[in-house]
C-alpha atoms as a PDB file:
ATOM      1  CA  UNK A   1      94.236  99.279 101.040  1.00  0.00           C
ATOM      2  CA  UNK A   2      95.006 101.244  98.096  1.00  0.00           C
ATOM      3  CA  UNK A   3      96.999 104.374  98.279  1.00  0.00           C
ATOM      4  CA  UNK A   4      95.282 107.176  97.641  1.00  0.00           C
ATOM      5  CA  UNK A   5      97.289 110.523  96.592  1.00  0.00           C
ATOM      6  CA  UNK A   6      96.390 113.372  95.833  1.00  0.00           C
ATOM      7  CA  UNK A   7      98.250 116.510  93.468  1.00  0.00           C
ATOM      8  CA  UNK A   8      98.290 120.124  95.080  1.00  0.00           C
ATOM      9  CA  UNK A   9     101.043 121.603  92.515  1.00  0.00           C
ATOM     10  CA  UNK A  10     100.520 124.392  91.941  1.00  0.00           C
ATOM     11  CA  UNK A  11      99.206 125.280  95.513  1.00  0.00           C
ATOM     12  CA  UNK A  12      95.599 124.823  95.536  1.00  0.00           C
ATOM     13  CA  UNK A  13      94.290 124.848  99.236  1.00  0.00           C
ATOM     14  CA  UNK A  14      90.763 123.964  98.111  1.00  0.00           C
ATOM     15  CA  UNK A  15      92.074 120.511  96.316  1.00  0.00           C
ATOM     16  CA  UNK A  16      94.311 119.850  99.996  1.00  0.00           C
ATOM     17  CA  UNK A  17      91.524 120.094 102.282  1.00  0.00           C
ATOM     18  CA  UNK A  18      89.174 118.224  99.892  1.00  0.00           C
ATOM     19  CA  UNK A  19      91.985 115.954 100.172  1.00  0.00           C
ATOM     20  CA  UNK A  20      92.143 115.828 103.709  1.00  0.00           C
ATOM     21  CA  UNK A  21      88.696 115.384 104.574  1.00  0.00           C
ATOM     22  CA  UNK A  22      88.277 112.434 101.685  1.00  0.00           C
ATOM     23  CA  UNK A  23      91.258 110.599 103.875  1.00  0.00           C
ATOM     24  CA  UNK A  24      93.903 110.993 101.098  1.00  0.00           C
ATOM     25  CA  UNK A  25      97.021 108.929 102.007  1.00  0.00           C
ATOM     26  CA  UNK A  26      99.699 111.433 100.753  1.00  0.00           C
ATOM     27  CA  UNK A  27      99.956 115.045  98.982  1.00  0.00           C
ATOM     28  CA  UNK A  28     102.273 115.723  96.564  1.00  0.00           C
ATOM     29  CA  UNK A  29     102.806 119.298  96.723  1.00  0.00           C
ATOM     30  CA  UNK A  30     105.912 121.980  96.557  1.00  0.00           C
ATOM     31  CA  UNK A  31     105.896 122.883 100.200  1.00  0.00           C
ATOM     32  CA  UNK A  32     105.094 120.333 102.669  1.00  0.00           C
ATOM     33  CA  UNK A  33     104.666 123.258 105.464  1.00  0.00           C
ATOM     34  CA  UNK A  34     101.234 124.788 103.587  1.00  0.00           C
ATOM     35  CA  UNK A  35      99.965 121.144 103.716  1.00  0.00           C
ATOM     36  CA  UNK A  36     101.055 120.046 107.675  1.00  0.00           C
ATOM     37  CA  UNK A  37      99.208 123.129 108.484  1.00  0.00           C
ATOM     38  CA  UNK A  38      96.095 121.856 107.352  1.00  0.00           C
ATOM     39  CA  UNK A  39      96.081 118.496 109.161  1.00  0.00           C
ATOM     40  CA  UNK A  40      98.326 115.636 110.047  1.00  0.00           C
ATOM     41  CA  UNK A  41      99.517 113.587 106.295  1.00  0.00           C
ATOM     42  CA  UNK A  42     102.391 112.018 104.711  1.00  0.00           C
ATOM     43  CA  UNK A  43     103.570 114.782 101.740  1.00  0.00           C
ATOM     44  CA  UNK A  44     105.991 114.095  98.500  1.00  0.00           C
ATOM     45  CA  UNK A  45     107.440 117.617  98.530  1.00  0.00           C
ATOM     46  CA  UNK A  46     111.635 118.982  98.289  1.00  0.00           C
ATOM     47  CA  UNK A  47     110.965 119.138 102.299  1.00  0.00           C
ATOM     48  CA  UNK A  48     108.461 116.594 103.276  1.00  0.00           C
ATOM     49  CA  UNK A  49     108.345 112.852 104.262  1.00  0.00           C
ATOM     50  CA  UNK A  50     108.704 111.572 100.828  1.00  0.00           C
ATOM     51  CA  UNK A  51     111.293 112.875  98.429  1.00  0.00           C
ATOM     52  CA  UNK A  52     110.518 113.850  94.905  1.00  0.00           C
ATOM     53  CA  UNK A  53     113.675 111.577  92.696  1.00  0.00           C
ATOM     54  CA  UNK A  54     114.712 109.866  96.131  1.00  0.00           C
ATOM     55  CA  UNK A  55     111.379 108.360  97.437  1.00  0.00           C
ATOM     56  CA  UNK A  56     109.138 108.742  94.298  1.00  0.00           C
ATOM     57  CA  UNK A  57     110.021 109.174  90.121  1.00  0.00           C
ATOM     58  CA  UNK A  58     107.250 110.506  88.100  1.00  0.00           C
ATOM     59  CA  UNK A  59     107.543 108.702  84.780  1.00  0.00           C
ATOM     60  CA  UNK A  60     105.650 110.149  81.274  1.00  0.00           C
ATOM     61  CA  UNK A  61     105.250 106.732  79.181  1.00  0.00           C
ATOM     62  CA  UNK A  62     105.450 107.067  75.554  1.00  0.00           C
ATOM     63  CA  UNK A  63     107.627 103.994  74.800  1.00  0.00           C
ATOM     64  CA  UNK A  64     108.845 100.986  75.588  1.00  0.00           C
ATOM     65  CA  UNK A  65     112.278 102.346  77.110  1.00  0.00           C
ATOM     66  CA  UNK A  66     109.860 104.914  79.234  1.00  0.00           C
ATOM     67  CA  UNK A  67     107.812 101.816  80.421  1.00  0.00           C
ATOM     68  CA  UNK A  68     111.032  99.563  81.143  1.00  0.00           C
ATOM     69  CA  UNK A  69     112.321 102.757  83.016  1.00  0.00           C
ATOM     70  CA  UNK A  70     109.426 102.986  85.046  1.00  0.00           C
ATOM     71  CA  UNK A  71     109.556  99.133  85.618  1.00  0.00           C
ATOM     72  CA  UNK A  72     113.496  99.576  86.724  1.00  0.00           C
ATOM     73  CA  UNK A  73     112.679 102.763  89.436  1.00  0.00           C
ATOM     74  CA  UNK A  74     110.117 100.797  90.842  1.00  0.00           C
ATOM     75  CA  UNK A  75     112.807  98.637  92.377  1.00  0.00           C
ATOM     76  CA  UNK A  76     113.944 101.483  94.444  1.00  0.00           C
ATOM     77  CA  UNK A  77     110.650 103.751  95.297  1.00  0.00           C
ATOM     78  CA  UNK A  78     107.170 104.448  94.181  1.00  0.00           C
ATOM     79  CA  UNK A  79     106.977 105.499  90.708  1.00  0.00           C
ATOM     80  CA  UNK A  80     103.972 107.621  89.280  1.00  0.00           C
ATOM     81  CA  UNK A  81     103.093 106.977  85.850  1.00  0.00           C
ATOM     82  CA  UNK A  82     101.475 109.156  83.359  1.00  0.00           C
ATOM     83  CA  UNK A  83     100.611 109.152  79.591  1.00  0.00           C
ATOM     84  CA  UNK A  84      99.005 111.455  77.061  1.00  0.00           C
ATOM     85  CA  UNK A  85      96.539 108.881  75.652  1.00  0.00           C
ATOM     86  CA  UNK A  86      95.965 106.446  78.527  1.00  0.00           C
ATOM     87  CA  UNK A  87      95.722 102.959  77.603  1.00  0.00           C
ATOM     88  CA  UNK A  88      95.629  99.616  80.039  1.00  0.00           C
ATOM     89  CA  UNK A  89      98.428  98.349  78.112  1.00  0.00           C
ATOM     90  CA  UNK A  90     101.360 100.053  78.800  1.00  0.00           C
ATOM     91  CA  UNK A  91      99.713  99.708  83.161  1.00  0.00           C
ATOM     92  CA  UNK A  92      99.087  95.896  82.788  1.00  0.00           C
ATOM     93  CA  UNK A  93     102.442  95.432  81.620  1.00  0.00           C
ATOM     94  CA  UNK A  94     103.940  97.363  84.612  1.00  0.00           C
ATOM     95  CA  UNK A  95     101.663  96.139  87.403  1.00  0.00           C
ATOM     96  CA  UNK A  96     102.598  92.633  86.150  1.00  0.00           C
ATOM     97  CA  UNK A  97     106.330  93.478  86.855  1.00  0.00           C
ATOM     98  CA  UNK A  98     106.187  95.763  89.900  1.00  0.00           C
ATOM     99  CA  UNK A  99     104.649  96.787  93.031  1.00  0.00           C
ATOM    100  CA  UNK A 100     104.782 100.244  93.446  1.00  0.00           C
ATOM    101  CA  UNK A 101     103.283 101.700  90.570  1.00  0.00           C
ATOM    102  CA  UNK A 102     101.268 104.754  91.380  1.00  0.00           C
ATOM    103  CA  UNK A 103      98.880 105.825  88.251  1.00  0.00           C
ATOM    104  CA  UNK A 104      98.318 109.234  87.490  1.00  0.00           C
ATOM    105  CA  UNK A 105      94.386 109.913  86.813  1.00  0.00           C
ATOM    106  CA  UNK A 106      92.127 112.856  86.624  1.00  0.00           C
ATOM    107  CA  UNK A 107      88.480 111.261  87.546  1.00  0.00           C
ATOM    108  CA  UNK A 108      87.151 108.593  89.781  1.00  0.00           C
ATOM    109  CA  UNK A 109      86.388 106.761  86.600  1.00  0.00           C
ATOM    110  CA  UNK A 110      90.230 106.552  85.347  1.00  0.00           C
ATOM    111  CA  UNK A 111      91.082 105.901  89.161  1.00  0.00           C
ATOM    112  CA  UNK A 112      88.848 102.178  89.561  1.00  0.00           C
ATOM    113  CA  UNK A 113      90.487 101.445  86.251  1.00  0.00           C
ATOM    114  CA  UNK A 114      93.602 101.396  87.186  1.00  0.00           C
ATOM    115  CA  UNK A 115      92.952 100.373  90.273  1.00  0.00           C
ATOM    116  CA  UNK A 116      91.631  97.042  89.048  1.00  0.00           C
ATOM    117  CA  UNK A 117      94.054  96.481  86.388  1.00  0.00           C
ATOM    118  CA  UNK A 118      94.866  92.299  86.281  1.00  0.00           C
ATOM    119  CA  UNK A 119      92.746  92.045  89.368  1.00  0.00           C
ATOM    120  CA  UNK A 120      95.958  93.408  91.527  1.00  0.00           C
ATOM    121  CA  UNK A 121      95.368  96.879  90.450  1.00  0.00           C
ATOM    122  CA  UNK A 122      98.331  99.490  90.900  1.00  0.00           C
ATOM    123  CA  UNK A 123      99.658 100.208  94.232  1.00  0.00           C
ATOM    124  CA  UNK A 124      97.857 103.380  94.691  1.00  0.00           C
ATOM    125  CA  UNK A 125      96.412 106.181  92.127  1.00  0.00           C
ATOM    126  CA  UNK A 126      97.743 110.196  92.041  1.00  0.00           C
ATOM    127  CA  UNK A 127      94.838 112.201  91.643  1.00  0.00           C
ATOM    128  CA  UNK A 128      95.297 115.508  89.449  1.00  0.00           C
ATOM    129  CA  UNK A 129      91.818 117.644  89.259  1.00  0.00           C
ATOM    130  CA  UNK A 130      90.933 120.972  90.413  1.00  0.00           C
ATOM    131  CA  UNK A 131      87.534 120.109  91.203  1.00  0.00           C
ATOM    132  CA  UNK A 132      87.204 119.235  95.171  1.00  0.00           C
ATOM    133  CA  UNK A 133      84.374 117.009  94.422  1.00  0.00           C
ATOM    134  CA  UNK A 134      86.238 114.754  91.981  1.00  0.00           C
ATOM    135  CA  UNK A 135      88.666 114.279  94.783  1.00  0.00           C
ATOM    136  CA  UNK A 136      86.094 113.454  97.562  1.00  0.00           C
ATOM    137  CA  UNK A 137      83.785 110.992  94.461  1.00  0.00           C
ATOM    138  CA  UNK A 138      87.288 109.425  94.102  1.00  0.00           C
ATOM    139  CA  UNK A 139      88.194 108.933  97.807  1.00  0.00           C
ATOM    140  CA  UNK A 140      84.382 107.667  98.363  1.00  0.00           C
ATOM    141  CA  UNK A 141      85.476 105.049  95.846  1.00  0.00           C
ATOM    142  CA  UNK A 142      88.625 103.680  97.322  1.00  0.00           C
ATOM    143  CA  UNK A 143      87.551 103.958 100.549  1.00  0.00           C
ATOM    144  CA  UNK A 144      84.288 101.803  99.724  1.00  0.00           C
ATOM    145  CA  UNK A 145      86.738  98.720  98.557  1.00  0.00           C
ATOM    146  CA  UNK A 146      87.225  96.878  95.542  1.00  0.00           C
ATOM    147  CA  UNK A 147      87.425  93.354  96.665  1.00  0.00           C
ATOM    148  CA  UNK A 148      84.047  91.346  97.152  1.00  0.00           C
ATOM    149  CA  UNK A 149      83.904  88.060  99.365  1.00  0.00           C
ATOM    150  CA  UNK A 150      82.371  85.259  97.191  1.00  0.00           C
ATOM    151  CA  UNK A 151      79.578  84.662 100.036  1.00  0.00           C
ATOM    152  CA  UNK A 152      77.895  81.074  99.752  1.00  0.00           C
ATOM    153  CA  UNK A 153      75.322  79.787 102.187  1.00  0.00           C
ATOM    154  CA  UNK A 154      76.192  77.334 105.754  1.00  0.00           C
ATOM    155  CA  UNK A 155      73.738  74.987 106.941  1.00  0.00           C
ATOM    156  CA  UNK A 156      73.462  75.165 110.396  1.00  0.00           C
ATOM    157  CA  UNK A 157      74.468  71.961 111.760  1.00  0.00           C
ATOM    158  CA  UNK A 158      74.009  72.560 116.130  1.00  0.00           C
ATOM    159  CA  UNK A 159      74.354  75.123 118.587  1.00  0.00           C
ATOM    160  CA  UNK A 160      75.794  74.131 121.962  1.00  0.00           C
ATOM    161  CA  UNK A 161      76.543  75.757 124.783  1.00  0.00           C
ATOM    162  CA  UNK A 162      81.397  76.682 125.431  1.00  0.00           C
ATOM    163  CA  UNK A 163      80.832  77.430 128.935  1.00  0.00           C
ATOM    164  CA  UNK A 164      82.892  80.685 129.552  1.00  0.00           C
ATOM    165  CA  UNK A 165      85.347  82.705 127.913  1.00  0.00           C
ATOM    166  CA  UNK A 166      86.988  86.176 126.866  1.00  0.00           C
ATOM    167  CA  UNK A 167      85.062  87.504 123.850  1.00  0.00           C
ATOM    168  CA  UNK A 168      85.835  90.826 121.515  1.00  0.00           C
ATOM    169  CA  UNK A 169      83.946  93.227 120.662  1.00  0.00           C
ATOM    170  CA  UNK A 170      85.076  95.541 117.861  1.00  0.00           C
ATOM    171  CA  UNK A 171      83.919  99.427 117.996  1.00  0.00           C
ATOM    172  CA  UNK A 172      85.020 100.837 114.916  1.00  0.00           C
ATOM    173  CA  UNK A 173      85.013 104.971 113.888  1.00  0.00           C
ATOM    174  CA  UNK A 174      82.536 103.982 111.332  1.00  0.00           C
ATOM    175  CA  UNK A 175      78.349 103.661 110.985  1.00  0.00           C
ATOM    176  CA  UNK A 176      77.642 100.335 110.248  1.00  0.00           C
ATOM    177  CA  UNK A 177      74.475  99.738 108.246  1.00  0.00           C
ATOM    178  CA  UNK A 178      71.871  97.359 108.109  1.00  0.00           C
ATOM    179  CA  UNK A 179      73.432  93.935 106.476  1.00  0.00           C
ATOM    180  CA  UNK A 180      77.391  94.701 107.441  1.00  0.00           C
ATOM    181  CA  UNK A 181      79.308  92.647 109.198  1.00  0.00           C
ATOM    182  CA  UNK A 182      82.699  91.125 109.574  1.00  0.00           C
ATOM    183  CA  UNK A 183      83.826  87.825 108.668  1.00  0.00           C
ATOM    184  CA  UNK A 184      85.019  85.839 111.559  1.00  0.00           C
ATOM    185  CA  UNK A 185      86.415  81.918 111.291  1.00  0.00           C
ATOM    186  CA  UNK A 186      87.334  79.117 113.672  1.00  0.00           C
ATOM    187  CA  UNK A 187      89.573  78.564 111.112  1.00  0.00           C
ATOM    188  CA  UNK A 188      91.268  80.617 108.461  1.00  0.00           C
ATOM    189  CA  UNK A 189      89.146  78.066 105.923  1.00  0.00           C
ATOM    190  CA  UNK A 190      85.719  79.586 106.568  1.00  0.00           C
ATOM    191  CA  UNK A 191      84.382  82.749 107.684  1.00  0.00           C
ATOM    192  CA  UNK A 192      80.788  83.293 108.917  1.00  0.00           C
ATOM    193  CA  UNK A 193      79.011  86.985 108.707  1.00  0.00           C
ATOM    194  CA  UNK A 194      78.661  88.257 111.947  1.00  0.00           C
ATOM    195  CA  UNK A 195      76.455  91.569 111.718  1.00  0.00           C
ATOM    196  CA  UNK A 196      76.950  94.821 113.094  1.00  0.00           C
ATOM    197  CA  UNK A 197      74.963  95.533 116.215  1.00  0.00           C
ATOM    198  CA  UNK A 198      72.741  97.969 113.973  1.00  0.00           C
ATOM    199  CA  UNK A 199      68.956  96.745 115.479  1.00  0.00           C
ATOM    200  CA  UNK A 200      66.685  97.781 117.639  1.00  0.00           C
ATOM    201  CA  UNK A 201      66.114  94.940 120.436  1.00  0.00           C
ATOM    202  CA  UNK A 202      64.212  94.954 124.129  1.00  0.00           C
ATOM    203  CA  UNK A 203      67.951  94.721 126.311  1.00  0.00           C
ATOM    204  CA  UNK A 204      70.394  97.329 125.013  1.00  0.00           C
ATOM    205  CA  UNK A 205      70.498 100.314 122.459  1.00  0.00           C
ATOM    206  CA  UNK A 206      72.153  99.443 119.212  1.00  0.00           C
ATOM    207  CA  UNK A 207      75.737 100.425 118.940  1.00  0.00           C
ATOM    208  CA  UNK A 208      76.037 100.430 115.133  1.00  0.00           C
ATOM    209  CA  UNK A 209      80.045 101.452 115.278  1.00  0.00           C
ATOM    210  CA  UNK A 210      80.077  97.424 116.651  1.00  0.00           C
ATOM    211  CA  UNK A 211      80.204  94.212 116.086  1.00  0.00           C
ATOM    212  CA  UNK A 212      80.083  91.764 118.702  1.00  0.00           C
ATOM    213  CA  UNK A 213      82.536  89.523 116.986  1.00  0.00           C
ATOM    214  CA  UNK A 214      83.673  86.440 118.874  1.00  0.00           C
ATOM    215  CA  UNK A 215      85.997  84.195 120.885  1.00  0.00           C
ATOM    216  CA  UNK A 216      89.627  86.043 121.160  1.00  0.00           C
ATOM    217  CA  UNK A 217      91.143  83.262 119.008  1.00  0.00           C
ATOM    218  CA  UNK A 218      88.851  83.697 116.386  1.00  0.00           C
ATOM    219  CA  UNK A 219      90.448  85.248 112.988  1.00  0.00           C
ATOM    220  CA  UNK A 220      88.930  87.929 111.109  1.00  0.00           C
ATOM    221  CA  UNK A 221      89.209  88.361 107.589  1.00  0.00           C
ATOM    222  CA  UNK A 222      90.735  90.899 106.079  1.00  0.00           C
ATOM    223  CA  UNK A 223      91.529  92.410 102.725  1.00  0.00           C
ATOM    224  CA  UNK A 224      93.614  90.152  99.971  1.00  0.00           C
ATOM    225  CA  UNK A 225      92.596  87.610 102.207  1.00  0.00           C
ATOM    226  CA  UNK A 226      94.883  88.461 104.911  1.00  0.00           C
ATOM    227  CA  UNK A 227      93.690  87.514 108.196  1.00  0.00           C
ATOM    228  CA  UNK A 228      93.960  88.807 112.519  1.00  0.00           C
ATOM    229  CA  UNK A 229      93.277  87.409 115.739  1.00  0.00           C
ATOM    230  CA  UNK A 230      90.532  89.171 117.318  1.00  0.00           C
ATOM    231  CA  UNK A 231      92.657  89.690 120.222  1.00  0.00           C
ATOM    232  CA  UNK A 232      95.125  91.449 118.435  1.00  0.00           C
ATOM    233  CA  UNK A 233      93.399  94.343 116.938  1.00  0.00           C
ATOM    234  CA  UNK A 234      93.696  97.728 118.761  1.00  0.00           C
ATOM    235  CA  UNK A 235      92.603 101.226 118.161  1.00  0.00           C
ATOM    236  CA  UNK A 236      93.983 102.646 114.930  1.00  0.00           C
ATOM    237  CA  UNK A 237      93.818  99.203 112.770  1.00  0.00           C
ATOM    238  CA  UNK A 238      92.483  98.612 109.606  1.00  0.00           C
ATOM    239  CA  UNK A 239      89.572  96.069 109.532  1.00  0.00           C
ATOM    240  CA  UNK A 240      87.264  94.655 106.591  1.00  0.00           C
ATOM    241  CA  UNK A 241      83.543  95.172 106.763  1.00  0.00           C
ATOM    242  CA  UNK A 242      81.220  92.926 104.314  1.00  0.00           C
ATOM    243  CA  UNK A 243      77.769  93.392 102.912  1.00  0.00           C
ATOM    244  CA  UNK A 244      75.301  90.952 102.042  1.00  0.00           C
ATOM    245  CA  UNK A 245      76.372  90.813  98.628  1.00  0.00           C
ATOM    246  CA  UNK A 246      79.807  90.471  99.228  1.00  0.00           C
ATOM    247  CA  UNK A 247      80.607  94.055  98.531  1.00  0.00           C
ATOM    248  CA  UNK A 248      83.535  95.017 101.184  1.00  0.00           C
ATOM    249  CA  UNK A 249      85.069  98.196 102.311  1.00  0.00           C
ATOM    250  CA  UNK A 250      88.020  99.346 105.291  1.00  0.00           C
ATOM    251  CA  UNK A 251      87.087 100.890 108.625  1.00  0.00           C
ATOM    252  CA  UNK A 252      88.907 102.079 111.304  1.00  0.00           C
ATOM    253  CA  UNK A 253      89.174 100.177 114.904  1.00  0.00           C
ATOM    254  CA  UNK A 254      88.355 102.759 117.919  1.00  0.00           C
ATOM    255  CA  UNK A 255      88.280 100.462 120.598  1.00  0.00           C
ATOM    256  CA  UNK A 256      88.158  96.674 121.345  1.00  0.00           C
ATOM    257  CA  UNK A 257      86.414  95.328 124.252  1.00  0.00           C
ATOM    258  CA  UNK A 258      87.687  92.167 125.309  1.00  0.00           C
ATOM    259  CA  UNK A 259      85.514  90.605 128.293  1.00  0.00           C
ATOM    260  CA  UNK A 260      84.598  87.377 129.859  1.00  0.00           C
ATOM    261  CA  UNK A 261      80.755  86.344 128.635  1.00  0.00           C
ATOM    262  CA  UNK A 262      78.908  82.865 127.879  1.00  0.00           C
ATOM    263  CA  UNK A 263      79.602  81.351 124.837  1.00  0.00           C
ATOM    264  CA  UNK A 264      78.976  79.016 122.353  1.00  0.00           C
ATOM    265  CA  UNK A 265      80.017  77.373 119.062  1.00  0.00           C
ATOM    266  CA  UNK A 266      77.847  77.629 115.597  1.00  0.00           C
ATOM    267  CA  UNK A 267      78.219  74.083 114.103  1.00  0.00           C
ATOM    268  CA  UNK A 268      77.801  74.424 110.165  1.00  0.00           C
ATOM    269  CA  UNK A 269      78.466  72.644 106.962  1.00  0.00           C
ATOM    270  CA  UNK A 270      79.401  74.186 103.301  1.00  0.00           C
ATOM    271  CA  UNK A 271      80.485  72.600 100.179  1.00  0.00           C
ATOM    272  CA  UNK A 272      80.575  69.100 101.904  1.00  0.00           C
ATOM    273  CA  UNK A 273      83.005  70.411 104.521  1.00  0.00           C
ATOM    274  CA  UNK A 274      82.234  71.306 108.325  1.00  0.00           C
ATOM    275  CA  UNK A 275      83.271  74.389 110.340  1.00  0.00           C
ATOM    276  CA  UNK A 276      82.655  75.870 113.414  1.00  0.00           C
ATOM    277  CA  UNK A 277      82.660  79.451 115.477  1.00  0.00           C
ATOM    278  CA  UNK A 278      82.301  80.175 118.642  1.00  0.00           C
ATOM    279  CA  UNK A 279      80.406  83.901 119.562  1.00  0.00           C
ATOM    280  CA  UNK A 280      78.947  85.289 122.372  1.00  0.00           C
ATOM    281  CA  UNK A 281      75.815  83.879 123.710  1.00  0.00           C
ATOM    282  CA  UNK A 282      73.527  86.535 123.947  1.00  0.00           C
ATOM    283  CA  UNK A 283      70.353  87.525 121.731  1.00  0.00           C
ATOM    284  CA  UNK A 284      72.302  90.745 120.538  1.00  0.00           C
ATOM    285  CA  UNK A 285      74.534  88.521 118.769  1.00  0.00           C
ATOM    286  CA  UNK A 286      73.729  87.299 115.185  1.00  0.00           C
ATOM    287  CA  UNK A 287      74.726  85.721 112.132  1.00  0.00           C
ATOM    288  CA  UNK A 288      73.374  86.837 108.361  1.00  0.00           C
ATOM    289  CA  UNK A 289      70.921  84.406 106.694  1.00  0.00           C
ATOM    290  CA  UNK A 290      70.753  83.232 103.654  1.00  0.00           C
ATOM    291  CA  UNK A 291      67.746  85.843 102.820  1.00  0.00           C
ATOM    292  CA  UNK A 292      69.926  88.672 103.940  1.00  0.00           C
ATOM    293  CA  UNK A 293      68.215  89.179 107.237  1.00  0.00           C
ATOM    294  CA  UNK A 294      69.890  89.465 110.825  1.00  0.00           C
ATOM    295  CA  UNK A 295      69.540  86.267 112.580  1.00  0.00           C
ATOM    296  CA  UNK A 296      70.010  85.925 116.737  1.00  0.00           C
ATOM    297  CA  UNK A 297      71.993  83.038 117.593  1.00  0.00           C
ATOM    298  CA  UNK A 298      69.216  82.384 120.457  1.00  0.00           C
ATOM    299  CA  UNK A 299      66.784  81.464 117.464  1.00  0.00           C
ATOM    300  CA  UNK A 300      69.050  79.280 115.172  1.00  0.00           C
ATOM    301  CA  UNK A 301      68.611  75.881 114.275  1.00  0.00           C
ATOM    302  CA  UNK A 302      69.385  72.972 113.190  1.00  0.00           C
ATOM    303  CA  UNK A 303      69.028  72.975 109.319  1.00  0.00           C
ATOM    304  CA  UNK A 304      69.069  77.155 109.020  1.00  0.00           C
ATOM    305  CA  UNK A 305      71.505  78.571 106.647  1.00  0.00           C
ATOM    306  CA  UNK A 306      73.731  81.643 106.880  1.00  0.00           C
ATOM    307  CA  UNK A 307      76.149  83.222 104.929  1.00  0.00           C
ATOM    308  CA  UNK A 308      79.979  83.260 104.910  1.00  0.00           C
ATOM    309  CA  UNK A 309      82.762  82.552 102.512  1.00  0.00           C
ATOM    310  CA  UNK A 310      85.525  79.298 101.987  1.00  0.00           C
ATOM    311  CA  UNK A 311      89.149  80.310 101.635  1.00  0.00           C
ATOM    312  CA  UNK A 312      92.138  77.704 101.029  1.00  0.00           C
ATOM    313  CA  UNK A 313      92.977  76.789 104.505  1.00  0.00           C
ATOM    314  CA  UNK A 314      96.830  77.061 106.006  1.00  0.00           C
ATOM    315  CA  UNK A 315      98.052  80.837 107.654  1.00  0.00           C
ATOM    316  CA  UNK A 316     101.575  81.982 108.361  1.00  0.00           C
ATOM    317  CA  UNK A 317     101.292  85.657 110.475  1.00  0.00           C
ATOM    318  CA  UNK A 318      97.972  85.763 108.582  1.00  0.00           C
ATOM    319  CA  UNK A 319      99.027  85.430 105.121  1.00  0.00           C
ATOM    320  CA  UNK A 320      98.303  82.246 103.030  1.00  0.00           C
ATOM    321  CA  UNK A 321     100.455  79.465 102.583  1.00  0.00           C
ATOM    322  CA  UNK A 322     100.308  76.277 100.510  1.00  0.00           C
ATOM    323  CA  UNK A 323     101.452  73.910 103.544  1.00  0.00           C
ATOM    324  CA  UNK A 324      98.653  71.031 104.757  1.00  0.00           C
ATOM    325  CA  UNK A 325      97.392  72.350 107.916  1.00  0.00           C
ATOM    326  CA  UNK A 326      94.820  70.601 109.660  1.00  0.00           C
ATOM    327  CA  UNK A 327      92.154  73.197 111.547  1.00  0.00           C
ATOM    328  CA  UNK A 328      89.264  71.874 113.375  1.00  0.00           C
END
């Protein structure tokens, strides 16, 4: 997730609630009390949790010495970096040599910019506006994601009954809409879209906050194509939701439910390669088709296609490795 600050200096109350309420990561302001009063957030102040020239430099580019002295403080902290005429130049140049390069912007606009730079983006952006609904336009933006998942269609290949296991379901502290899911593998190789349990049906309510994801092995996928066991996600995570058209944003984990149910595995096939998951089996639970529409696993068959995405294969505490490892 990109970090998302926000500027208060010179107090402005309005622009630190807007803040607040828009999930802002940090607030750089001159007295960390006025902003800890407000709610519960990390602050860049002379007294709060991050220390203006210990923790973070602010940096004014005009030059190549400024750039390869914002390039050197990264080493040691976050460094903000402003300019009078903003250009990607001077940012691709630093965001190519460091990782904590927090870009100084004054609309939403200027924010996905930078926040997209060489595909890696900067670490975070450092919002200065006084208008409280540039800073909630702006959160709306970073919240909503800026990585999409390359979704391509799975022929359904057989459906068979696993016998019984523990399964998880994820509540999240978000409304899931009509079309989001999460994308859970086997494998770390392949992902299928399993949809949020948004629909009306004859046996339960819907619980849109959830999705009925799988087996506790199962990974989920997350953003920069990290990945989790179902089973070890717990209130307070981080989690990837997907749309139909591989837009992605971050919600928040409330609650996972792990209990024993009947399951069974999804056989499929995509791009001459063959993949499995294993899910819940219940009507509640379904899989995105290829048309966009829900899907219940109790009417799949042979020869229907869903969607999901392909990832280079091989995992090391979720991160991606180039190593042969064999998943089936």
């Amino acid at each position: 997730m990109k970090e998302f600050w926000v500027d208060v200096r010179p107090w402005k109350k309005g622009i630190a609630t807007a803040a607040l309420e828009s999930g802002a990561d940090t607030i750089f302001a001159e007295d960390a009390q006025k902003v800890k009063a407000l709610g519960r957030v990390r602050v860049i102040a002379p007294d709060g949790d991050l220390i203006p020239d210990k923790d973070v430099w602010e940096v004014h580019i005009t030059d190549k010495k400024s750039e390869e002295k914002a390039a050197l403080l990264a080493k040691s902290g976050y460094v903000i970096v402003s300019a009078e005429d903003w250009s990607v130049i001077p940012l691709e140049n630093l965001v190519a040599q460091a990782d904590r390069i927090i870009a100084c912007v004054h609309t939403s606009e200027e924010a996905e910019l930078a926040l997209n730079i060489l595909e890696k983006g900067v670490a975070g952006i450092l919002l200065q506006t006084d208008d409280p609904g540039v800073v909630k336009k702006t959160g709306a933006m970073i919240h909503r994601g800026q990585e999409r998942c390359a979704l391509v269609p799975f022929t359904i290949t057989a459906i068979r009954p696993a016998g019984m296991g523990d399964r998880v379901c994820v509540d999240t502290c978000s409304i899931l809409k009509e079309g989001e899911g999460m994308l859970i593998g086997n494998t770390s190789s392949a992902f299928l879209l399993v949809h949020a349990e948004t629909l009306e049906n004859p046996y339960v309510a819907p619980r849109p906050f959830r999705v009925n994801a799988g087996a506790v092995h199962a990974y989920i996928l997350a953003p920069g194509g990290k990945t989790s066991y179902l089973s070890d996600l717990s209130a307070g995570d981080r989690v990837m939701v997907a749309g139909t058209g591989g837009e992605t944003r971050e919600v928040t984990v409330g609650r996972v439910k792990i209990e024993q149910r009947p399951l069974l595995i999804v056989d499929a096939e995509a791009e001459g390669a063959h993949y499995s998951l294993v899910l819940q089996n219940a009507e509640t639970i379904r899989l995105v088709g290829e048309d966009g529409r829900a899907r219940s696993v109790v009417e799949l068959s042979p020869g229907d296609r869903v969607l999901g995405c392909t990832m280079e294969a091989g995992r090391h505490f979720g991160m991606a490795v180039r190593e042969k490892i064999l998943e089936k």
